[in-house]
Protein backbone atom coordinates (compact mmCIF):
# COMPACT_ATOMS: atom_id res chain seq x y z
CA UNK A 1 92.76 162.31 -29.20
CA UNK A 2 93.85 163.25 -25.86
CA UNK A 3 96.36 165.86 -25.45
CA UNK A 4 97.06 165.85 -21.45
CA UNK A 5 99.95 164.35 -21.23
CA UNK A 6 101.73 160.75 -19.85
CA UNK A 7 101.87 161.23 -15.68
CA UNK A 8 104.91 161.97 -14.09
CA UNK A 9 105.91 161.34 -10.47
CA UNK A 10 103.39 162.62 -7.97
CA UNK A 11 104.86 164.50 -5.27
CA UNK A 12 102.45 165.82 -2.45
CA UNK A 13 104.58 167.59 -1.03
CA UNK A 14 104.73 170.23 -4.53
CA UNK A 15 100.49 169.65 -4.94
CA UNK A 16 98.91 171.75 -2.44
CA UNK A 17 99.48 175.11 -4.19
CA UNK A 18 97.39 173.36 -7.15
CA UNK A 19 94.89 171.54 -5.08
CA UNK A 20 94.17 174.75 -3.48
CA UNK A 21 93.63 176.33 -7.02
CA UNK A 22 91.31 173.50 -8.07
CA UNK A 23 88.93 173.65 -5.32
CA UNK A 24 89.01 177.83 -5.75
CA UNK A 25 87.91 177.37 -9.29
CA UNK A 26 85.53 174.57 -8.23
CA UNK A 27 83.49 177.12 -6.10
CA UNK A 28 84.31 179.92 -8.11
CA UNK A 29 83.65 178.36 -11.80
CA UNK A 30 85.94 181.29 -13.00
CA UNK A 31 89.82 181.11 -13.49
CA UNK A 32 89.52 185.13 -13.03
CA UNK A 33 87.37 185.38 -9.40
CA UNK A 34 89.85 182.03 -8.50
CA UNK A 35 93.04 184.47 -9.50
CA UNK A 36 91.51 187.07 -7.39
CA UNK A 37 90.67 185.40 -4.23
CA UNK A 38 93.88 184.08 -4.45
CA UNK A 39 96.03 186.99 -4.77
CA UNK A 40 97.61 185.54 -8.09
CA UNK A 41 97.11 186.74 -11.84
CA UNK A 42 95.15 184.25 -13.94
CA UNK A 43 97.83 182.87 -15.81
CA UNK A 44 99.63 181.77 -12.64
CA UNK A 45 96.62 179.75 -11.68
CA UNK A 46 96.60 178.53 -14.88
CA UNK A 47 99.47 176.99 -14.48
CA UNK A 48 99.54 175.44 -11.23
CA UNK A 49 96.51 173.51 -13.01
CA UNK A 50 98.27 172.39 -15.87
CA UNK A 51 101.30 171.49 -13.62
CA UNK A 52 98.35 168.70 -11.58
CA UNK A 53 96.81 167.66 -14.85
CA UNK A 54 100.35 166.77 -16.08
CA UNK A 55 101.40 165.04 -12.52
CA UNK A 56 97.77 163.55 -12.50
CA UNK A 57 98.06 162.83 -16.56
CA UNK A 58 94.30 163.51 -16.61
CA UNK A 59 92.13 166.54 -17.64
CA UNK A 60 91.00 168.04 -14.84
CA UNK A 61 89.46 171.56 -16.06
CA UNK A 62 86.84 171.99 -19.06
CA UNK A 63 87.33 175.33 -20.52
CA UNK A 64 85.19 176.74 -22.95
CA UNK A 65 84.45 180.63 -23.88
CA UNK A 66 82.15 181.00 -21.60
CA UNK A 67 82.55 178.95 -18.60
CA UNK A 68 84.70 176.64 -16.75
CA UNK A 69 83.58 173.33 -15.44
CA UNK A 70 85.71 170.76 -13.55
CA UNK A 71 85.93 166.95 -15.43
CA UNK A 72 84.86 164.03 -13.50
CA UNK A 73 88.23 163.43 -12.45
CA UNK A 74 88.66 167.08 -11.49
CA UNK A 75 85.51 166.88 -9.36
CA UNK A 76 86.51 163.57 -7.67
CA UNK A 77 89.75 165.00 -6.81
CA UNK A 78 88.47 168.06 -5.28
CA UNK A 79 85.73 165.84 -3.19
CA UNK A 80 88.44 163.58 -1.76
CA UNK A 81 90.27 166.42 -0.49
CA UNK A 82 88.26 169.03 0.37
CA UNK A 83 88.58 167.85 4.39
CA UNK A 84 92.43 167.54 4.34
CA UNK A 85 92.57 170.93 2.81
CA UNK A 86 90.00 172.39 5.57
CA UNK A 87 91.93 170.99 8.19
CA UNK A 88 95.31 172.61 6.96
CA UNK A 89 93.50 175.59 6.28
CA UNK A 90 92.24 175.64 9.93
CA UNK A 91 95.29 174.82 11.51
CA UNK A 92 97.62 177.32 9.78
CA UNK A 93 94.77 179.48 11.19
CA UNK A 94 94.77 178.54 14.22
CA UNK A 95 98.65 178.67 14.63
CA UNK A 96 98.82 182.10 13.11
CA UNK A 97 96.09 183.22 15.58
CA UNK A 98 98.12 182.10 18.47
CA UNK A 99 101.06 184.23 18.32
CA UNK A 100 100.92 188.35 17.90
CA UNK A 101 97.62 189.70 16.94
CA UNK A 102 94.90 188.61 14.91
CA UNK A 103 95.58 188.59 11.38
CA UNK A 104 94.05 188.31 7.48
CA UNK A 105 91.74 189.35 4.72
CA UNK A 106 88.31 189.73 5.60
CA UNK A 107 85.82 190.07 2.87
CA UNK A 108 81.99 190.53 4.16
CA UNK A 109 78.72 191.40 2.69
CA UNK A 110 76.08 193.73 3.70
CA UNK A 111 73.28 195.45 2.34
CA UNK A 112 73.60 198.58 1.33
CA UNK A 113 71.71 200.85 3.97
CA UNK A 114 72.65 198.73 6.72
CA UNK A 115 76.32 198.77 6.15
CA UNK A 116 76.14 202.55 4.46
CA UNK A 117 74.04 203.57 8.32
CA UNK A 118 75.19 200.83 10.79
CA UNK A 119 78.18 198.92 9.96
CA UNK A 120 80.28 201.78 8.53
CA UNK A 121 80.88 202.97 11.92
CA UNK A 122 81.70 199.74 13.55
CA UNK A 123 83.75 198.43 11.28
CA UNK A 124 85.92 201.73 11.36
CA UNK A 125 86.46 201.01 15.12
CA UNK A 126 87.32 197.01 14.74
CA UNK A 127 90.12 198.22 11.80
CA UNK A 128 91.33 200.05 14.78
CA UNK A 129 91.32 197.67 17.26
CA UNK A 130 93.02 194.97 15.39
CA UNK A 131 95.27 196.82 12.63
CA UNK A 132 96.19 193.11 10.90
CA UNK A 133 92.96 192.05 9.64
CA UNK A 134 91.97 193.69 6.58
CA UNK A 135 88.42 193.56 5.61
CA UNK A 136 86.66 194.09 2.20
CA UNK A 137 83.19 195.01 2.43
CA UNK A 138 80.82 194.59 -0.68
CA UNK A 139 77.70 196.54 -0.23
CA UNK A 140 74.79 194.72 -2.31
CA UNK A 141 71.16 194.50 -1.51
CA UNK A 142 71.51 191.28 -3.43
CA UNK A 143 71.92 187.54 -1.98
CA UNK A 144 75.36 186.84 -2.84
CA UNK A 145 76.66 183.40 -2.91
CA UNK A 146 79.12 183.29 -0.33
CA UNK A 147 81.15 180.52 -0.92
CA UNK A 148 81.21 180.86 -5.52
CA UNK A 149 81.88 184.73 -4.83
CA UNK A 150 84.65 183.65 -1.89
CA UNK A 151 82.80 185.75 1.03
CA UNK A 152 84.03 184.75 4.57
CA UNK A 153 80.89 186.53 6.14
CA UNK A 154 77.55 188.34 5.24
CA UNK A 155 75.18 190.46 7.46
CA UNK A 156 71.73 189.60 6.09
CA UNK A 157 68.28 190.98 6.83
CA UNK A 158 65.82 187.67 6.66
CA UNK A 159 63.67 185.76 8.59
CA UNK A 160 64.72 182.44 7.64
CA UNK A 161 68.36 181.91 7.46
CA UNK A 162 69.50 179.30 4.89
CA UNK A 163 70.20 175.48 6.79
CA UNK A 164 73.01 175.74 4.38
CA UNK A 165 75.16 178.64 6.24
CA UNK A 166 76.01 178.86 10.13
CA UNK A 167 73.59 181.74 11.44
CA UNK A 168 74.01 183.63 14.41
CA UNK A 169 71.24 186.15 15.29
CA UNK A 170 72.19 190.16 15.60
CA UNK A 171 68.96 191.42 16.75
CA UNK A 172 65.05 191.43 15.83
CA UNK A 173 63.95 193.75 13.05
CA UNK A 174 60.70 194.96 11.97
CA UNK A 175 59.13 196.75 8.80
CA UNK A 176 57.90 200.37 9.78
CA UNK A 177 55.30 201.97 7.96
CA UNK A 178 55.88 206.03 7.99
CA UNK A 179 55.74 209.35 6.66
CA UNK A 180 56.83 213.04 7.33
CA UNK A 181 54.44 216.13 9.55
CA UNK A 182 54.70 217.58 5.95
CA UNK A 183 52.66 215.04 4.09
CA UNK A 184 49.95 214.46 6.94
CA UNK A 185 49.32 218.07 7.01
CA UNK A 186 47.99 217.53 3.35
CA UNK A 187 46.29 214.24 3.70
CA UNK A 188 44.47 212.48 6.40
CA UNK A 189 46.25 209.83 8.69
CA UNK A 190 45.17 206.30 7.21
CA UNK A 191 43.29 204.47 9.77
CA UNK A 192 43.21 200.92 8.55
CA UNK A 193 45.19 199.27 5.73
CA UNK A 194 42.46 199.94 3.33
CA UNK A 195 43.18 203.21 3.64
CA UNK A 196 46.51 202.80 2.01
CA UNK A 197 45.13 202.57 -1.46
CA UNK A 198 44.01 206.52 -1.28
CA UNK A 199 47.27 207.47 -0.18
CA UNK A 200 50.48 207.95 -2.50
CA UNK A 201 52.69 205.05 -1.56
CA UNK A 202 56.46 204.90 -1.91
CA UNK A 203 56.96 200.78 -2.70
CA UNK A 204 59.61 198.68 -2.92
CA UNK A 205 60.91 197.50 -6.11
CA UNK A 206 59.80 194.07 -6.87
CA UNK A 207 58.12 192.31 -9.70
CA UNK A 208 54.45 192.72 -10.68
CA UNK A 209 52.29 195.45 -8.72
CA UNK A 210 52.73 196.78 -5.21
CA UNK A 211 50.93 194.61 -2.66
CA UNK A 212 51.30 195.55 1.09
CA UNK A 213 50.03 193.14 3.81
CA UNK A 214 49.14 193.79 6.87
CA UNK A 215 48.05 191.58 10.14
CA UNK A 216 47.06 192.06 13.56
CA UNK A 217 46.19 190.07 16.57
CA UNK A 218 44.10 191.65 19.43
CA UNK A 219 43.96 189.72 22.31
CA UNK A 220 44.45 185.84 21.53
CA UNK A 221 41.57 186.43 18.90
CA UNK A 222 42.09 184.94 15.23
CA UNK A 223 44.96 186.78 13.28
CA UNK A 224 43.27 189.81 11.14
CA UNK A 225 45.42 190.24 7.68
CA UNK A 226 44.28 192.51 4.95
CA UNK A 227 46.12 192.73 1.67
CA UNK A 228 45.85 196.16 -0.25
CA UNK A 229 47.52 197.46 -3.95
CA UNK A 230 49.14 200.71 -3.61
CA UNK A 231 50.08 202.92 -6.21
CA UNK A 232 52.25 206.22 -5.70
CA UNK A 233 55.05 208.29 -7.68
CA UNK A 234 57.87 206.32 -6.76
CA UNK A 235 59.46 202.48 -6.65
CA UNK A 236 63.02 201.92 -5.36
CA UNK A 237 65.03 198.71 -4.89
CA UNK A 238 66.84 201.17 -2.08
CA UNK A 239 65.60 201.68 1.71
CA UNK A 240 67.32 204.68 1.53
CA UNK A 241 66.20 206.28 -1.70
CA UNK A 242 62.72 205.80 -0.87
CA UNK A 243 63.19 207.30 2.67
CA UNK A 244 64.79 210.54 1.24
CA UNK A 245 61.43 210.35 -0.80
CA UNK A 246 58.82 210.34 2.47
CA UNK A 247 60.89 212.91 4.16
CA UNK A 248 60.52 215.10 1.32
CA UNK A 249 56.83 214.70 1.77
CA UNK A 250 56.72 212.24 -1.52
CA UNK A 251 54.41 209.48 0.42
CA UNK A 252 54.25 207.24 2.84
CA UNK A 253 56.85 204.25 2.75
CA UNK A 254 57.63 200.79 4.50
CA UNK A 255 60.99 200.59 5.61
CA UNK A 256 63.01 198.33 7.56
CA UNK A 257 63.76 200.33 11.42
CA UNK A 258 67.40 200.18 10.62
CA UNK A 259 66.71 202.70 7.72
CA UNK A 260 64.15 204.88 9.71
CA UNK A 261 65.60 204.56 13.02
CA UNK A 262 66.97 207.94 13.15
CA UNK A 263 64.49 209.81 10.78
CA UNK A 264 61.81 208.45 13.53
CA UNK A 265 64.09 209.45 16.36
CA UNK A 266 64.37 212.87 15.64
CA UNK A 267 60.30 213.22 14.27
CA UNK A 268 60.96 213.46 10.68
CA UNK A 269 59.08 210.74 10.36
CA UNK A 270 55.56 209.53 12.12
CA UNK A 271 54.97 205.99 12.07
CA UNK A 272 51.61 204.79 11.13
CA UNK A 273 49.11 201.55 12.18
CA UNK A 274 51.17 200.65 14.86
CA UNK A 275 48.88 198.09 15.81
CA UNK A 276 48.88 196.25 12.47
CA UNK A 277 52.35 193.82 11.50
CA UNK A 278 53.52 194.82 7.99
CA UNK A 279 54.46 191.23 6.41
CA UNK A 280 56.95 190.02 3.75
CA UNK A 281 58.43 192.92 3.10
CA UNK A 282 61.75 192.54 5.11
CA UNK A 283 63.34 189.83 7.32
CA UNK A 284 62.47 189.53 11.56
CA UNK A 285 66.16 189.73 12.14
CA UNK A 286 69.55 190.77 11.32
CA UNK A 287 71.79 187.52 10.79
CA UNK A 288 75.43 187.14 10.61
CA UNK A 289 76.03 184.04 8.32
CA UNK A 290 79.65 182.34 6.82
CA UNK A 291 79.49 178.99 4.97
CA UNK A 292 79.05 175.75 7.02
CA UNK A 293 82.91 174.85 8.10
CA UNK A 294 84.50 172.60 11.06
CA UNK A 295 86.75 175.87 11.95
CA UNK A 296 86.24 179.31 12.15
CA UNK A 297 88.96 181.86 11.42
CA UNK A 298 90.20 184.18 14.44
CA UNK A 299 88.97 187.03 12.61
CA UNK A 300 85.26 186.19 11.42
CA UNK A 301 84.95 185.38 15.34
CA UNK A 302 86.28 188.34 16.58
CA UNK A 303 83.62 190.43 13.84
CA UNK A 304 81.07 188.15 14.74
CA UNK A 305 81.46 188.90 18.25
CA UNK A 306 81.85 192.81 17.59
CA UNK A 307 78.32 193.00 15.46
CA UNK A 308 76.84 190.81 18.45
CA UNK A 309 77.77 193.94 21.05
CA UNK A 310 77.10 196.64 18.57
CA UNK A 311 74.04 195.78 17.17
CA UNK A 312 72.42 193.84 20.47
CA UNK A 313 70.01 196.86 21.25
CA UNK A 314 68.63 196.41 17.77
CA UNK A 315 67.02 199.54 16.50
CA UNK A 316 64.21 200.65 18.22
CA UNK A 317 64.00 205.06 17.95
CA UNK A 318 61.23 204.46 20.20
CA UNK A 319 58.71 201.92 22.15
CA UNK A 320 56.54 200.84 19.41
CA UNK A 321 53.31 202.89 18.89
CA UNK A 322 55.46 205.35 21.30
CA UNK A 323 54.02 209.11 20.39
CA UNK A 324 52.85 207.73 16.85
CA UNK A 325 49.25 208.32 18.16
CA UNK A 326 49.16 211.82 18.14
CA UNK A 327 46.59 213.24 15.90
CA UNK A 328 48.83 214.27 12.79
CA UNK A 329 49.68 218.80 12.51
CA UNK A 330 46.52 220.09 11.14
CA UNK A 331 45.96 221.76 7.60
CA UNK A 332 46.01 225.19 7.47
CA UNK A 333 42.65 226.76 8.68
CA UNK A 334 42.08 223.83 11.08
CA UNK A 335 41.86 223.69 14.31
């Protein structure tokens, strides 16, 4: 027996406070992560639901212990006016934009050394420039769902962004394979790939065993890849961690540049097989990407724009091969 009770009157003009609420939970699943995005506490949201079931007279939220699911009615609903609600959304936006400065809440994701190393700084100088916007930055090496988890914007390291998302391209990356003076003085410079399996490698933490591929392409000829399992003292599912470990002499690692950047710039860190293409271990390109919408706020433009400028050079310590050639410090007793 049903207990959502008779409709009353509809009256638009009261419903968009609880329409809004209903399509938050929809991406959200979660009456909690729909109270936060939306600045409320949970029982508030709770009851601007109940308030548009009992307009409606339908059930428009399942709710059990453990999740939240919207009813067929309650996904219906939120279909049929999911446009009306993006174009209010975008034109309050666009209104508010117009007069005084930019203004709003921001929130972004970033991997961890990327923002930790390169966006830090940045986004300290765009807080300055525009003092209304207020920005919340979640630093997560993990793929985040933008739209369940209510991101505006995430700066991703991939090679293929997702159709799903509006991408615009930072700058070209590149996986570096290096190590410190300190640890070549002990072992010999690896000359191939192969070589890779006698040395003590610092891999990234993924499933099953460490497998590094390499290609290379010398003059139009047929592209050379070679696939070897390394072994070493350390695995990390941090750029950073495992770059505090080659500098300490631990091993060689591959890192993405924007980790090694200034480790290489300053030689406290030799790259190695410059002429061979580490593969699959990190995206071609940094990627600024917010969920697919017909309007963008004034705010995810102007940050958009600002990581365009900043990060445009990419970041490239040095020509590529540049002074990694050198024959590595010799052991003590060598000449």
């Amino acid at each position: 027996m049903s207990t959502t009770p008779p409709p009353t009157e509809a009256r638009p003009d009261q419903l968009w406070g609880q329409l809004h609420a209903l399509s938050v939970i929809a991406q959200l699943g979660s009456f909690t992560k729909a109270a936060q995005r939306l600045g409320l506490s949970k029982a508030a949201v709770s009851q601007r639901i109940a308030d548009l079931e009992r307009q409606l007279g339908q059930s428009l939220v399942a709710r059990t212990t453990r999740s939240v699911r919207l009813s067929e009615a309650g996904q219906r609903l939120v279909a049929e006016t999911a446009a009306p609600l993006a174009q209010i959304t975008a034109a309050l936006g666009a209104s508010r934009d117009a007069v005084g400065q930019p203004r709003g809440r921001l929130r972004l994701s970033a991997p961890v050394a990327l923002g930790r190393q390169h966006l830090a700084p940045l986004l300290n100088r765009f807080c300055q420039a525009y003092p209304e916007i207020q920005i919340e930055l979640d630093l997560s090496d993990r793929l985040v769902s933008l739209a369940q988890e209510g991101f505006d914007l995430a700066v991703r390291h991939c090679s293929a962004p997702p159709d799903s998302h509006v991408a615009v391209k930072l700058c070209d990356s590149r996986a570096l394979l290096l190590a410190s003076p300190a640890y070549l003085r002990q072992h010999p410079a690896p000359q191939s790939p192969e070589d890779l399996a006698e040395h003590a490698c610092l891999a990234y933490l993924r499933p099953g065993p460490a497998q590094w591929l390499f290609e290379r392409q010398d003059d139009g000829a047929e592209v050379e890849r070679v696939k070897v399992q390394v072994q070493g003292p350390l695995r990390a599912g941090n750029s950073e961690i495992l770059r505090e470990a080659a500098l300490s002499g631990l091993g060689l690692a591959l890192l993405p540049d924007f980790s090694a950047a200034e480790a290489l710039a300053r030689g406290e860190l030799v790259e190695l097989l410059p002429d061979w293409r580490p593969v699959g271990f990190f995206g071609d390109a940094i990627y600024a990407l917010r969920p697919w919408s017909s309007a963008t706020s004034r705010p995810v433009q102007l940050l958009v724009a600002a990581l365009r400028e900043a990060l445009a050079g990419g970041f490239a310590a040095a020509p590529k091969g540049g002074g990694q050639k050198k024959r590595p410090p010799s052991k003590p007793g060598e000449r």
